[in-house]
Protein backbone atom coordinates (compact mmCIF):
# COMPACT_ATOMS: atom_id res chain seq x y z
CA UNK A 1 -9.82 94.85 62.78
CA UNK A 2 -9.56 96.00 59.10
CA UNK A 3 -9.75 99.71 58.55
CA UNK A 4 -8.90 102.04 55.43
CA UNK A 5 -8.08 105.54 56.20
CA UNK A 6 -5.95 108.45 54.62
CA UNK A 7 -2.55 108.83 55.08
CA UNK A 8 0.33 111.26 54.80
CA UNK A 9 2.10 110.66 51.43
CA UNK A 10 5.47 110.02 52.62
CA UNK A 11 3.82 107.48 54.94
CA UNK A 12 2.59 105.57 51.42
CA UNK A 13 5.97 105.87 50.04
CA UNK A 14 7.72 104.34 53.32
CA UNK A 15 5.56 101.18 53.12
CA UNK A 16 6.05 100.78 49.19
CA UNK A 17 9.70 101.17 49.34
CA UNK A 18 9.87 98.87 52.94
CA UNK A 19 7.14 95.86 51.63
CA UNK A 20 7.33 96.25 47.69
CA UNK A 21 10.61 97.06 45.95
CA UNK A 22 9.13 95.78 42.74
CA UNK A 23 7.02 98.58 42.34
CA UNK A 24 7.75 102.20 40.35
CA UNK A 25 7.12 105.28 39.85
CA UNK A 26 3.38 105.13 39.27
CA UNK A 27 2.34 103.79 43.18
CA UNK A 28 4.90 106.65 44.38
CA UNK A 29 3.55 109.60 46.13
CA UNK A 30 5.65 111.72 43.87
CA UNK A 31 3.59 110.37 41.28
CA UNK A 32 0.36 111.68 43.12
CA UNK A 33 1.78 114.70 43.26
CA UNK A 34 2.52 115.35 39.68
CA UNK A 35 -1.53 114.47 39.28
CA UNK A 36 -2.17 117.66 42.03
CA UNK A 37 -0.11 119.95 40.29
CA UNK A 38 -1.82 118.93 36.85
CA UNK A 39 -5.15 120.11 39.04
CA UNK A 40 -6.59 117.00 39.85
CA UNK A 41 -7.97 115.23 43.41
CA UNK A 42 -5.23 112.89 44.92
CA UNK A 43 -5.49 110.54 47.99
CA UNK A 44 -3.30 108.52 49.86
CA UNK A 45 -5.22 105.83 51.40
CA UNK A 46 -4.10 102.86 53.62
CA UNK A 47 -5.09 99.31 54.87
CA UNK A 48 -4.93 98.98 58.25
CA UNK A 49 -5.19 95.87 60.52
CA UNK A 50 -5.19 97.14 63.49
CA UNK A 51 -2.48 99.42 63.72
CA UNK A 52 -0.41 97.65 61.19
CA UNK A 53 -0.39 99.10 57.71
CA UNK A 54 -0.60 96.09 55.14
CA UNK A 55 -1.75 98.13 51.88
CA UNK A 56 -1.95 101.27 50.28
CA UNK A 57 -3.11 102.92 47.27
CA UNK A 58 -2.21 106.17 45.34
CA UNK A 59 -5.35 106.83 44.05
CA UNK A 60 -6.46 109.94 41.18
CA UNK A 61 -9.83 111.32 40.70
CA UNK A 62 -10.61 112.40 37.29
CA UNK A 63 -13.27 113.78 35.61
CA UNK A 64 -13.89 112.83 31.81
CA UNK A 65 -16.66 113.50 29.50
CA UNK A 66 -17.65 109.60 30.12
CA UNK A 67 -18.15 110.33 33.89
CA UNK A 68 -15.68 110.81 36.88
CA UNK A 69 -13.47 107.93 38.10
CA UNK A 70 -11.12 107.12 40.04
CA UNK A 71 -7.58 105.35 38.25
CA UNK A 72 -5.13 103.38 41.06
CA UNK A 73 -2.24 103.19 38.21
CA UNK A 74 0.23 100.13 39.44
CA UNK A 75 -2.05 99.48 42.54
CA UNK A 76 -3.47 98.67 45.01
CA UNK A 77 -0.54 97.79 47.12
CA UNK A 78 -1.62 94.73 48.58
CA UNK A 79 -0.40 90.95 48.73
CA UNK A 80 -2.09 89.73 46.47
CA UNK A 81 -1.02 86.68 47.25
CA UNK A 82 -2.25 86.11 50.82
CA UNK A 83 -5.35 85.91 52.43
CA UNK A 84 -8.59 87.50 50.10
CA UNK A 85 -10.50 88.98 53.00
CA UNK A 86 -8.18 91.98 53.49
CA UNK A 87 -8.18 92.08 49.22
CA UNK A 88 -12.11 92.03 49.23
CA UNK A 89 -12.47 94.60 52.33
CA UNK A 90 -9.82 97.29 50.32
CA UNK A 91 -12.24 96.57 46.85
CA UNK A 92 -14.98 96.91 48.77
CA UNK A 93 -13.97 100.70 50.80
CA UNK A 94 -12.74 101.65 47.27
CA UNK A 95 -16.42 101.06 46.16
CA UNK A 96 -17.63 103.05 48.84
CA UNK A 97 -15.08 105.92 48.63
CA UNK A 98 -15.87 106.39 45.24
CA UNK A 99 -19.37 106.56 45.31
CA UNK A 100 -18.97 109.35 48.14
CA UNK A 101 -16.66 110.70 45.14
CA UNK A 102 -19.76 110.69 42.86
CA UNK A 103 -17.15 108.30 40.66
CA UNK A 104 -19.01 106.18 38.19
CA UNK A 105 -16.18 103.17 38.04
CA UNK A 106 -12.51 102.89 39.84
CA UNK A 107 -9.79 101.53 37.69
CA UNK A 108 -7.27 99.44 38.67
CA UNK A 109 -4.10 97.74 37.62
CA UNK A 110 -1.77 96.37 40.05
CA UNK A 111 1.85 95.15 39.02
CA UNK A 112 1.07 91.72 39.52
CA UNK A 113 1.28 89.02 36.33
CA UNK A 114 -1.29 88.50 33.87
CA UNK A 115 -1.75 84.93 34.77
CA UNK A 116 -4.78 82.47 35.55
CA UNK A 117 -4.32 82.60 39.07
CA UNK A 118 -4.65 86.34 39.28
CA UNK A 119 -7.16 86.73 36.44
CA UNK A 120 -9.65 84.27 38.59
CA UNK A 121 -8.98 86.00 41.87
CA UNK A 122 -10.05 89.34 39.85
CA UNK A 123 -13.41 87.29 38.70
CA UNK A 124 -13.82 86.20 42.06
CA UNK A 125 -13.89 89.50 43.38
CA UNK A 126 -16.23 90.75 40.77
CA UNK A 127 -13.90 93.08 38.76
CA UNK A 128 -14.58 93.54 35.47
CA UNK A 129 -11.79 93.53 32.42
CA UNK A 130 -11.57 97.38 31.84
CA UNK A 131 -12.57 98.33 28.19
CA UNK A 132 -9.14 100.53 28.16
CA UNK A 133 -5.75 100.30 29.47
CA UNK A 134 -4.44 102.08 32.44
CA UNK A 135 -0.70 102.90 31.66
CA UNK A 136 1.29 100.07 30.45
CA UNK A 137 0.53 96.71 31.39
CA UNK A 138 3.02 94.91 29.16
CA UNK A 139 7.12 96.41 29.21
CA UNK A 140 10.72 95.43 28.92
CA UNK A 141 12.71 95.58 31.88
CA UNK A 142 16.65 95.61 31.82
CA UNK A 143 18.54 94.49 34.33
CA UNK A 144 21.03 97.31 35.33
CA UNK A 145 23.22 95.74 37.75
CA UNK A 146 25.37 94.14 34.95
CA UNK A 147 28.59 95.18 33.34
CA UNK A 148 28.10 97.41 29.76
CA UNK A 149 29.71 94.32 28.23
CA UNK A 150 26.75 92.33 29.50
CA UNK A 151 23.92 94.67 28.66
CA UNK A 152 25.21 95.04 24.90
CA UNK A 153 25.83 91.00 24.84
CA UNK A 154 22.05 90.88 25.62
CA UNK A 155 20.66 92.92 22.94
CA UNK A 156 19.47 91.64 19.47
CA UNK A 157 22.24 91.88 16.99
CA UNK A 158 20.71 94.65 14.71
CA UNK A 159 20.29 96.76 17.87
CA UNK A 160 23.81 96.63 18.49
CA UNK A 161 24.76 97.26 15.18
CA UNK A 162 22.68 100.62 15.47
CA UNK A 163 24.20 101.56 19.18
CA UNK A 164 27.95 100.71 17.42
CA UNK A 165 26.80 102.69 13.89
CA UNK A 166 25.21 105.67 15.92
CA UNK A 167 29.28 106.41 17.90
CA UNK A 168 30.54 105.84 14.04
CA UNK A 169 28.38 108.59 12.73
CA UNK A 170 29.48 110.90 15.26
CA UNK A 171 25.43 111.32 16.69
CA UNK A 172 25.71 113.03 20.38
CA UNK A 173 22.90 112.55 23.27
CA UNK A 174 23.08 115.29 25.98
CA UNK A 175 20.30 115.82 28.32
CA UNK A 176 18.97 119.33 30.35
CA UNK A 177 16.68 119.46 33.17
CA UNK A 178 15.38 122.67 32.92
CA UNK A 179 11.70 124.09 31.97
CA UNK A 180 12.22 125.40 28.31
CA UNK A 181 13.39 121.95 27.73
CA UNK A 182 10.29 120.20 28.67
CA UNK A 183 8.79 122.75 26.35
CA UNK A 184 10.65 121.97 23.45
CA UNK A 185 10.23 118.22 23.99
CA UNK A 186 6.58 118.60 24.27
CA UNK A 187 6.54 121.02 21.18
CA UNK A 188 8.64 118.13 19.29
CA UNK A 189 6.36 115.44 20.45
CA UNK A 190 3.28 117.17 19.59
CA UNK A 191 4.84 116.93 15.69
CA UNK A 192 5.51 113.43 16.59
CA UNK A 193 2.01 112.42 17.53
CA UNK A 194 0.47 113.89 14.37
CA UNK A 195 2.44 111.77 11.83
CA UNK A 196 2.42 108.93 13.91
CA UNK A 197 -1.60 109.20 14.57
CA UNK A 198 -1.46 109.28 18.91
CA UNK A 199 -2.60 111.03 21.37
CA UNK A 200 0.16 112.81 23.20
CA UNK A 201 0.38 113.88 27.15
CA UNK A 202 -0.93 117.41 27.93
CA UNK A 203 1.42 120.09 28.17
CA UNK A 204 0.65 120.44 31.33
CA UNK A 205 1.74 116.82 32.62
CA UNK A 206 4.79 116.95 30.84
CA UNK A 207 4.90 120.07 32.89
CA UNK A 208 4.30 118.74 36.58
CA UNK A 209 6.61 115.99 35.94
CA UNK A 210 9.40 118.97 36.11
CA UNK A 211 7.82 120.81 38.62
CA UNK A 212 8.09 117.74 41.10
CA UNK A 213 10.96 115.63 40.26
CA UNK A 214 13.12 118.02 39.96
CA UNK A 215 16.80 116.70 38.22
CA UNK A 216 15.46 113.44 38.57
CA UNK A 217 13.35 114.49 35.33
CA UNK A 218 15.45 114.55 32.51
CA UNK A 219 15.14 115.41 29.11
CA UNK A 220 17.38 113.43 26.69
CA UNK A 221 18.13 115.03 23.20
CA UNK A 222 20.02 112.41 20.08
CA UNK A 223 21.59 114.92 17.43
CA UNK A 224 23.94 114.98 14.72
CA UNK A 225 25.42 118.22 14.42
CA UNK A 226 22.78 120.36 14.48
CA UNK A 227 20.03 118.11 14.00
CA UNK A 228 17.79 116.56 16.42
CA UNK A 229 17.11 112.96 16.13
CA UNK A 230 14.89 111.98 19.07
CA UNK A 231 14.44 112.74 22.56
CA UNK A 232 13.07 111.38 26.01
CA UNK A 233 11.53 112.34 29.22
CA UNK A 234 13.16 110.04 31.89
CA UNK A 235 12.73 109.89 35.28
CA UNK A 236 15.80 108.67 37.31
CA UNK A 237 13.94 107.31 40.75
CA UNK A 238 14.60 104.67 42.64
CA UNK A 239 14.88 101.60 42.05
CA UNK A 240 14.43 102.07 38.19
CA UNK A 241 14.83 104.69 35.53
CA UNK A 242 11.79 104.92 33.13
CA UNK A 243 11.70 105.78 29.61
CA UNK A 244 8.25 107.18 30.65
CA UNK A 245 7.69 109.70 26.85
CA UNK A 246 9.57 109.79 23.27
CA UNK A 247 9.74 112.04 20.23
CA UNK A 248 11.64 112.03 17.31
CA UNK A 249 11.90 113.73 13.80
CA UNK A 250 11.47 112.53 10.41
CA UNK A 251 15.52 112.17 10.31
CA UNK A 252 15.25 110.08 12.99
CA UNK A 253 13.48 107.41 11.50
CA UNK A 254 16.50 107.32 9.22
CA UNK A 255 19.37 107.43 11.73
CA UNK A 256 20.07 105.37 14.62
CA UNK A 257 19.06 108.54 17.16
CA UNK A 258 16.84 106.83 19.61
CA UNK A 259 19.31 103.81 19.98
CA UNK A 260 22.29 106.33 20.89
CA UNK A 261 19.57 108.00 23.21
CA UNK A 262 18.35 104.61 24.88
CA UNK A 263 22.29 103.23 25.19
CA UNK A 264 23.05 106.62 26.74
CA UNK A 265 20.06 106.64 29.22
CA UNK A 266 21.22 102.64 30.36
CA UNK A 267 24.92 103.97 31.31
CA UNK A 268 23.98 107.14 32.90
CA UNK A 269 21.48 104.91 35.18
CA UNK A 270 24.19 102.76 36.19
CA UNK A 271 26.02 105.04 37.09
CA UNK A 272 23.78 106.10 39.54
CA UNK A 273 23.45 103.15 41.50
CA UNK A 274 20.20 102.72 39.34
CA UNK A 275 19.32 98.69 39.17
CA UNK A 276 17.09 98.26 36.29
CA UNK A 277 15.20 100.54 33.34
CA UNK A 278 11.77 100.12 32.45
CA UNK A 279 11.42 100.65 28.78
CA UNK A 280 7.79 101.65 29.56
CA UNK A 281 5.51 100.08 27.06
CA UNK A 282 5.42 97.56 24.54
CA UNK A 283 2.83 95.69 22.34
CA UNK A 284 0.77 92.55 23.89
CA UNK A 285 2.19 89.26 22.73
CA UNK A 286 1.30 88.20 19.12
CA UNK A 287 0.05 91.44 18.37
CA UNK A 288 1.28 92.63 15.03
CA UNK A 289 -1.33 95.61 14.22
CA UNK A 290 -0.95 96.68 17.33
CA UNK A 291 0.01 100.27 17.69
CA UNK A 292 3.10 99.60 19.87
CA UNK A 293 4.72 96.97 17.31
CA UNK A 294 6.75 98.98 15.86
CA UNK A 295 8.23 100.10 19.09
CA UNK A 296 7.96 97.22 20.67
CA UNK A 297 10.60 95.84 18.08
CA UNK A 298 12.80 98.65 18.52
CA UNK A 299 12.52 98.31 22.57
CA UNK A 300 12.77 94.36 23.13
CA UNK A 301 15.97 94.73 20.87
CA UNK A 302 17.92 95.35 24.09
CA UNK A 303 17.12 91.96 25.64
CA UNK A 304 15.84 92.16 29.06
CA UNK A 305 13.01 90.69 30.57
CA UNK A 306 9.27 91.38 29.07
CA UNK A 307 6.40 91.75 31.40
CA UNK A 308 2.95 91.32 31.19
CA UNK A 309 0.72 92.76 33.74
CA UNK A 310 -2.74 91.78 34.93
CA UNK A 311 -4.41 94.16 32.45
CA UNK A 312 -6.45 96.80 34.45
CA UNK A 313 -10.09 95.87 35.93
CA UNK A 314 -12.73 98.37 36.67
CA UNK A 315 -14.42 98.19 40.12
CA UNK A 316 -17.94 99.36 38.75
CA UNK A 317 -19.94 101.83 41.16
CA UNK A 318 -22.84 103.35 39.20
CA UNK A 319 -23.44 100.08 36.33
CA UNK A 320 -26.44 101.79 34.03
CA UNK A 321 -23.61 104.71 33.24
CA UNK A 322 -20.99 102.74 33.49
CA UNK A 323 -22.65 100.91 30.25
CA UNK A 324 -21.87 104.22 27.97
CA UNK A 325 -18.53 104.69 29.54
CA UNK A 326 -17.68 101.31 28.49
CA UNK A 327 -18.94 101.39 25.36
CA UNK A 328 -16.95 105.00 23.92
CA UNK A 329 -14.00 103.27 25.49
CA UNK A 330 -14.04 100.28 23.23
CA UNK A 331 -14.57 102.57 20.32
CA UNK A 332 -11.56 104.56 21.03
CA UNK A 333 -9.32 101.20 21.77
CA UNK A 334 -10.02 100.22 18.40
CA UNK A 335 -9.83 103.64 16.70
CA UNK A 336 -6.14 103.88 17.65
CA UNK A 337 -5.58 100.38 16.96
CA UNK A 338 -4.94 99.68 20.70
C-alpha cells in the first residue's frame, strides 16, 4: 500500500545517496537546511510502499508576493522511469499537502532529461510548464575522475590559452571558509549584479550556506597582486563540487581571473576524491540573447558534458490565483531576458 509521510532528514539523504548517485546538492537534506536557517518551512517527505521507501522529496515552502508555494528543486526522487501509479499517487499527496499548506502551486523540477518521453509523462500527469525556472535546468558537467592532462585536453582551445596566460601573469586563487568572507563575496557580488543587470542571492542565503556546510563552503578569490579578479562560492559535497555563485570586478573582465579560479576549483576537487563539477548554469540551446550566453561560452569552454533538464512543471492547487502568479512570472522571465 502506497503511503507518503515525513521523515527524518538524514533518512532522505540515506535513500538519495543509496538509490540516486546522480543527484546533488539541491535534493540533499543539507540543502533543506540551509532553506530553515534562511527562515523558511522545510519538509522531508517520503514514498512508502509498504514499508519500503521508493521516493522522497526535499520540499521548501515559500511565501512570495504572487502567493505561497511550495519549490521541490532537483525532485521528486522517484523512478521516473517505472511504473506511473506510484508517480501519480506522490503528485497527487503533493497536491493535497500543499493545499493543507494554503500553497497556491508546487514547483517541481526533477534531474531527469528534457526529452519527449518525460515531457509527455509530465502532460499525462497534468503538470503544467512552469512560467519560471526553478534553479538550473540546463549545466556543464566535468568529469573529474580524469588525469589534469585530460581535463585541459578537453577544453576549447581559447580556454586553455586563458588557464596557461592566467599562471604567465602571475594571477593567484586562494580560497577562506570563514564568515567575513562570505560577506565580502556577497558585498562584491552585489556590485556585480548591478552592472551586469541580475538579481543576486540574499545576504542571508549566501549566509546559511556557511552556517551549514561548514568547510565544505568555500569561497574562492582570483587576484593579481592586490587586485581581485573574481570569486566563487563552492560547495565541495559529495559526489560533485558546484560552482553554485560568481562575482567579479571590472578588471576581471579584462584578465583571465575566473579561468585561474575555475582551473583551481577542478584540481582542488580532485584532490578530494571529488568525481565530477557542476558548472551550475548555462544558457538553453540556440539561445543567443539569453542572459546566460555569455557565461555559458565562458563555462562550456572546459568541455564536459552539457545537460538539459526537464524544465520545471508546476503542480497547480488553487488555478483562478494561480492565473496572476503565472502571468507576473512571464513578465519577469522576459524582463531579465531569461
Amino acid at each position: 500500500m502506497l503511503s507518503v509521510k515525513d521523515i527524518a532528514p538524514e533518512a532522505l539523504d540515506k535513500f538519495v545517496v543509496k538509490e540516486h548517485p546522480e543527484l546533488n546538492f539541491l535534493q540533499a537534506a543539507d540543502w533543506g537546511k540551509v532553506h530553515e536557517v534562511d527562515g523558511f518551512k522545510v519538509r522531508y517527505l517520503g514514498l512508502f510502499d509498504g514499508e519500503k521507501l521508493i521516493g522522497s522529496a526535499m520540499v521548501v515552502v515559500k511565501n512570495a508576493k504572487r502567493g505561497r508555494f511550495m519549490e521541490i528543486p532537483a525532485g521528486p526522487v522517484l523512478d521516473w522511469e517505472g511504473k506511473i501509479q506510484p508517480i501519480r499517487f506522490f503528485i497527487d499527496e503533493l497536491k493535497r499537502i500543499a493545499n493543507e499548506e494554503k500553497c497556491v502551486f508546487v514547483r517541481i523540477r526533477p534531474n531527469i532529461d528534457n526529452n519527449e518521453k518525460h515531457q509527455k509523462l509530465f502532460e499525462k500527469l497534468g503538470l503544467r510548464l512552469a512560467p519560471f525556472h526553478l534553479h538550473a535546468d540546463n549545466t556543464v558537467m566535468l568529469d573529474l575522475t580524469k588525469s589534469e592532462d585530460e581535463l585541459m585536453a578537453d577544453m576549447r582551445r581559447q580556454t586553455r590559452y586563458e588557464v596557461r596566460r592566467a599562471a604567465k601573469l602571475g594571477i593567484e586563487v586562494d580560497y577562506t571558509t570563514d564568515k567575513k568572507s562570505f560577506n565580502d563575496f556577497y558585498d562584491l557580488q552585489l556590485k556585480t549584479a548591478e552592472r551586469q543587470g541580475f538579481v543576486p542571492s540574499p545576504r542571508s542565503l549566501i549566509l546559511a550556506q556557511h552556517e551549514v556546510y561548514g568547510d565544505k563552503a568555500r569561497i574562492y578569490t582570483a587576484k593579481l597582486g592586490d587586485q581581485i579578479l573574481a570569486k566563487g562560492l563552492i560547495l565541495m559535497t559529495e559526489p560533485e563540487a558546484i560552482y553554485h555563485e560568481a562575482a567579479s570586478t571590472p578588471e576581471g573582465r579584462k584578465l583571465p581571473g575566473a579561468y585561474a579560479l575555475t582551473w583551481k576549483v577542478m584540481r582542488d576537487a580532485k584532490r578530494l576524491g571529488i568525481k565530477r563539477y557542476n558548472l551550475f548554469g548555462i544558457a538553453p540551446p540556440n539561445s543567443p540573447h539569453h542572459r546566460f550566453a555569455g557565461v555559458t561560452t565562458f563555462k562550456t569552454g572546459f568541455g564536459g558534458e552539457q545537460i538539459a533538464y526537464l524544465p520545471a512543471h508546476d503542480i497547480v492547487v488553487k488555478p483562478m490565483h494561480y492565473k496572476l502568479v503565472a502571468t507576473i512570472e512571464k513578465a519577469r522571465k522576459k524582463k531579465r531576458h531569461l
